[in-house]
C-alpha atoms as a PDB file:
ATOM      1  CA  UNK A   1       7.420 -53.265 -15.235  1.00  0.00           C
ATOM      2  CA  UNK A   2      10.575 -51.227 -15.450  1.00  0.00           C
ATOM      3  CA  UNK A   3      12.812 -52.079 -12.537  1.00  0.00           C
ATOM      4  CA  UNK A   4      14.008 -48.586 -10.341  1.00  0.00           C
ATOM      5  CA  UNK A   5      17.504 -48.146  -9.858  1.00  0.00           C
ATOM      6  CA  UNK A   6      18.026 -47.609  -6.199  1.00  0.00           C
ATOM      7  CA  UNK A   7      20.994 -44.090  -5.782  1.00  0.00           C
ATOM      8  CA  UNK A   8      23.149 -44.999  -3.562  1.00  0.00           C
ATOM      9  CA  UNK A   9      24.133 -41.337  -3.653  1.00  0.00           C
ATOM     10  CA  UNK A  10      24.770 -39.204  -0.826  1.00  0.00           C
ATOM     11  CA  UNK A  11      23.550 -35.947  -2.042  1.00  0.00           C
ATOM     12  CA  UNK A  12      20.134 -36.215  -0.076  1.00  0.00           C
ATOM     13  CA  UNK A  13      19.332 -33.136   2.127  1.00  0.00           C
ATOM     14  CA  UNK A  14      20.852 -34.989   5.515  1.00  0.00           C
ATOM     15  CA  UNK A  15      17.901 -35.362   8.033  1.00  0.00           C
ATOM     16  CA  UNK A  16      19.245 -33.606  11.635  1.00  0.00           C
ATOM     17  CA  UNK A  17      18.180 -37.062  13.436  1.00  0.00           C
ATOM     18  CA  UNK A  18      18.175 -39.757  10.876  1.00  0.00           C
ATOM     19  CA  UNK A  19      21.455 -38.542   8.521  1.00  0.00           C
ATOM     20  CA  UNK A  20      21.054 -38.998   4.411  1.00  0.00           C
ATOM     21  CA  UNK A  21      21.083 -43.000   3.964  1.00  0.00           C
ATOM     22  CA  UNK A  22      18.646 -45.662   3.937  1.00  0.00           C
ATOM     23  CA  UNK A  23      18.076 -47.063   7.274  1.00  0.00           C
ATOM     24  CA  UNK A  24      18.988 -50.877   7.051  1.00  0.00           C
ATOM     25  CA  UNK A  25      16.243 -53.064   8.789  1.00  0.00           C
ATOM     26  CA  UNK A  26      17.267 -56.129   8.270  1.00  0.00           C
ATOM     27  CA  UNK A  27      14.371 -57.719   7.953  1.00  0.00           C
ATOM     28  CA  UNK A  28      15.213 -61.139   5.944  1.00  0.00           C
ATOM     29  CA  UNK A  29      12.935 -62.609   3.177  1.00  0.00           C
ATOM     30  CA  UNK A  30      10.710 -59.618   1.696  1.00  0.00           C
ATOM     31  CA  UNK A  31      11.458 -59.555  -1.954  1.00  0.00           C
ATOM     32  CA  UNK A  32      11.371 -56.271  -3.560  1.00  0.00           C
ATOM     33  CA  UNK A  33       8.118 -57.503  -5.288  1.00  0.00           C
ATOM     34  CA  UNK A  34       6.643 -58.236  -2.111  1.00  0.00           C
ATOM     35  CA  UNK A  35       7.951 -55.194  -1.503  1.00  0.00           C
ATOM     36  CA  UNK A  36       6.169 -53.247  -4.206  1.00  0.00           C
ATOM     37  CA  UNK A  37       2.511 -55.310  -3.748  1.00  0.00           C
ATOM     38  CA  UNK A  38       2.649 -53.712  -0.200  1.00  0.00           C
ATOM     39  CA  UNK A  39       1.305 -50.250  -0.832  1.00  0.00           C
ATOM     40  CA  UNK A  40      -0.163 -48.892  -4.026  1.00  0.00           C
ATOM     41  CA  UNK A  41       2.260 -45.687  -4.413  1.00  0.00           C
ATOM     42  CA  UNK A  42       5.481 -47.756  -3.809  1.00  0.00           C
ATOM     43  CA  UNK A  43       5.520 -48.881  -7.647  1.00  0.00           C
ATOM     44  CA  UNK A  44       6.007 -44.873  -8.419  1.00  0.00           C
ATOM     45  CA  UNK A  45       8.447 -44.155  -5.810  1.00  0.00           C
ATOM     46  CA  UNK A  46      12.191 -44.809  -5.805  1.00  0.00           C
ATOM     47  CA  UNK A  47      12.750 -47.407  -2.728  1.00  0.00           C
ATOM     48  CA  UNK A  48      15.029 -49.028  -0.701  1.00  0.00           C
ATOM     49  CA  UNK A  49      13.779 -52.528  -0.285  1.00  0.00           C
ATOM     50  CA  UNK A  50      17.108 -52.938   2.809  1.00  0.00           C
ATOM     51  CA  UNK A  51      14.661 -50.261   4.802  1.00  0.00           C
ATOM     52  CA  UNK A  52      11.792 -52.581   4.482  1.00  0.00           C
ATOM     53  CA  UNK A  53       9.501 -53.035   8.080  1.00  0.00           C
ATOM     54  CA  UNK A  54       6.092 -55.068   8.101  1.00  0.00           C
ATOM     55  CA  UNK A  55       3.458 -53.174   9.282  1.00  0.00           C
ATOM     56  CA  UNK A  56       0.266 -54.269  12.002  1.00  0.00           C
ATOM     57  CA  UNK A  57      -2.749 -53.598   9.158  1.00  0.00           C
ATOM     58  CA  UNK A  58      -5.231 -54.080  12.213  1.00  0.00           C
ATOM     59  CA  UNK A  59      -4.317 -51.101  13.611  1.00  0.00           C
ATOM     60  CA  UNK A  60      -4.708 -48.419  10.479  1.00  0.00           C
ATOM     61  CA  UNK A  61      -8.710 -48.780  10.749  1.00  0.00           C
ATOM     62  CA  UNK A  62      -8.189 -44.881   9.570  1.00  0.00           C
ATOM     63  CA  UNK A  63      -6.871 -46.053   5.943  1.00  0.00           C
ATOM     64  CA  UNK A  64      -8.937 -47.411   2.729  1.00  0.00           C
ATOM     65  CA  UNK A  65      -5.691 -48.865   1.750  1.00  0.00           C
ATOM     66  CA  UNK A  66      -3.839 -50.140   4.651  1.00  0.00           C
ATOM     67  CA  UNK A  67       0.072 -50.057   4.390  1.00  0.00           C
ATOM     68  CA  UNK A  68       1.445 -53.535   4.663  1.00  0.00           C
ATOM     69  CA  UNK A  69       5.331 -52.687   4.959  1.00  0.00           C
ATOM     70  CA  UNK A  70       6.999 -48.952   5.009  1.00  0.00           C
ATOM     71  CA  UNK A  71       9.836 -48.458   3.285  1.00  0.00           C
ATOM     72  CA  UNK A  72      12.530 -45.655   3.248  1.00  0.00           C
ATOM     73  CA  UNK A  73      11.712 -43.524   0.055  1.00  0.00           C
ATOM     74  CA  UNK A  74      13.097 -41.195  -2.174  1.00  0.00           C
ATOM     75  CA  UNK A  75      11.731 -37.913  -2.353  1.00  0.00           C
ATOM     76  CA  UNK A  76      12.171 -34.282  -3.887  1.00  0.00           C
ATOM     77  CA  UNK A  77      11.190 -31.396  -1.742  1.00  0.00           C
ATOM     78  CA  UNK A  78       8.653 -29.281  -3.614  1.00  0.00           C
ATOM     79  CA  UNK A  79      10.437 -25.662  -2.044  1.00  0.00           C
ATOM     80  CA  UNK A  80      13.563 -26.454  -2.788  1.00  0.00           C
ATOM     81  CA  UNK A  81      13.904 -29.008  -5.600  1.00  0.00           C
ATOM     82  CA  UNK A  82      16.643 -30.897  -3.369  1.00  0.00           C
ATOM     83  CA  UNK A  83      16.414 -35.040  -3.043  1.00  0.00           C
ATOM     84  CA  UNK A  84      15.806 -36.245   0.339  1.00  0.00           C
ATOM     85  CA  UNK A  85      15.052 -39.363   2.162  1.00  0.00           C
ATOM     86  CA  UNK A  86      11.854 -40.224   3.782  1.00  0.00           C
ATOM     87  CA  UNK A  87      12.670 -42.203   6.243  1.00  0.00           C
ATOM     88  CA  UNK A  88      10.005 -44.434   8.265  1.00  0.00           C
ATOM     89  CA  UNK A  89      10.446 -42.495  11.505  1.00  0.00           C
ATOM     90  CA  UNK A  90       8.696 -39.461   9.483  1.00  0.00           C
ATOM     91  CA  UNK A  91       5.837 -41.915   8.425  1.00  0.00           C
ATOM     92  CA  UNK A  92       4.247 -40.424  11.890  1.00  0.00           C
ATOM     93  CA  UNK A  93       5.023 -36.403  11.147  1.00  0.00           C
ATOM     94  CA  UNK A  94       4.696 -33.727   8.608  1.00  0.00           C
ATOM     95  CA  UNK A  95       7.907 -32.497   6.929  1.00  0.00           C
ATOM     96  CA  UNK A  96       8.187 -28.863   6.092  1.00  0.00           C
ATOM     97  CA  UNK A  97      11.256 -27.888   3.284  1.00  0.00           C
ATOM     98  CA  UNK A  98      14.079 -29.431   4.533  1.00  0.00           C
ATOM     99  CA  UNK A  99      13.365 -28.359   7.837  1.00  0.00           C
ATOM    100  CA  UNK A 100      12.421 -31.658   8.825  1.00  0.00           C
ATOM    101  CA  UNK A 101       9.761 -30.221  11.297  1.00  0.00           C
END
């Protein structure tokens, strides 16, 4: 498996709540593999394992595949073509471009 290289950049669209970096959990001993077995998707998506938060599967009796962590992600808006962040506090809401609505 190719290993991601995690951008450290700060040219993400900033979010008008969250800012444009990866929100630090600290959360202690959750490799990145762990990390990766957690949801399907994350082995696709650029992640940043520091954002890492274990999630309660027994309550996501709505999903096939339930989500064992969430993770901030890296994202590209489809309007706009600019990088942004998805943080975990958007996990819950839709995002509109850039708007962040």
């Amino acid at each position: 498996m190719k290993k991601k290289k995690h951008s450290q950049s700060t040219d993400f669209v900033p979010h008008p709540r969250y800012g444009s970096a990866p929100m630090p959990s600290h959360v202690q001993g959750v490799s990145e593999e762990a990390i990766l077995q957690c949801h399907w998707s994350y082995k696709s998506e650029e992640i940043f394992p520091e954002s890492v938060l274990m999630a309660d599967t027994s309550k996501q009796n709505f999903s096939i595949f339930p989500r064992e962590c969430y993770v901030d992600i890296r994202k590209t808006c489809r309007n706009c073509q600019r990088p942004f962040l998805f943080l975990r506090p958007n996990k819950d809401t839709g995002l509109k471009c850039c708007s962040f609505t």
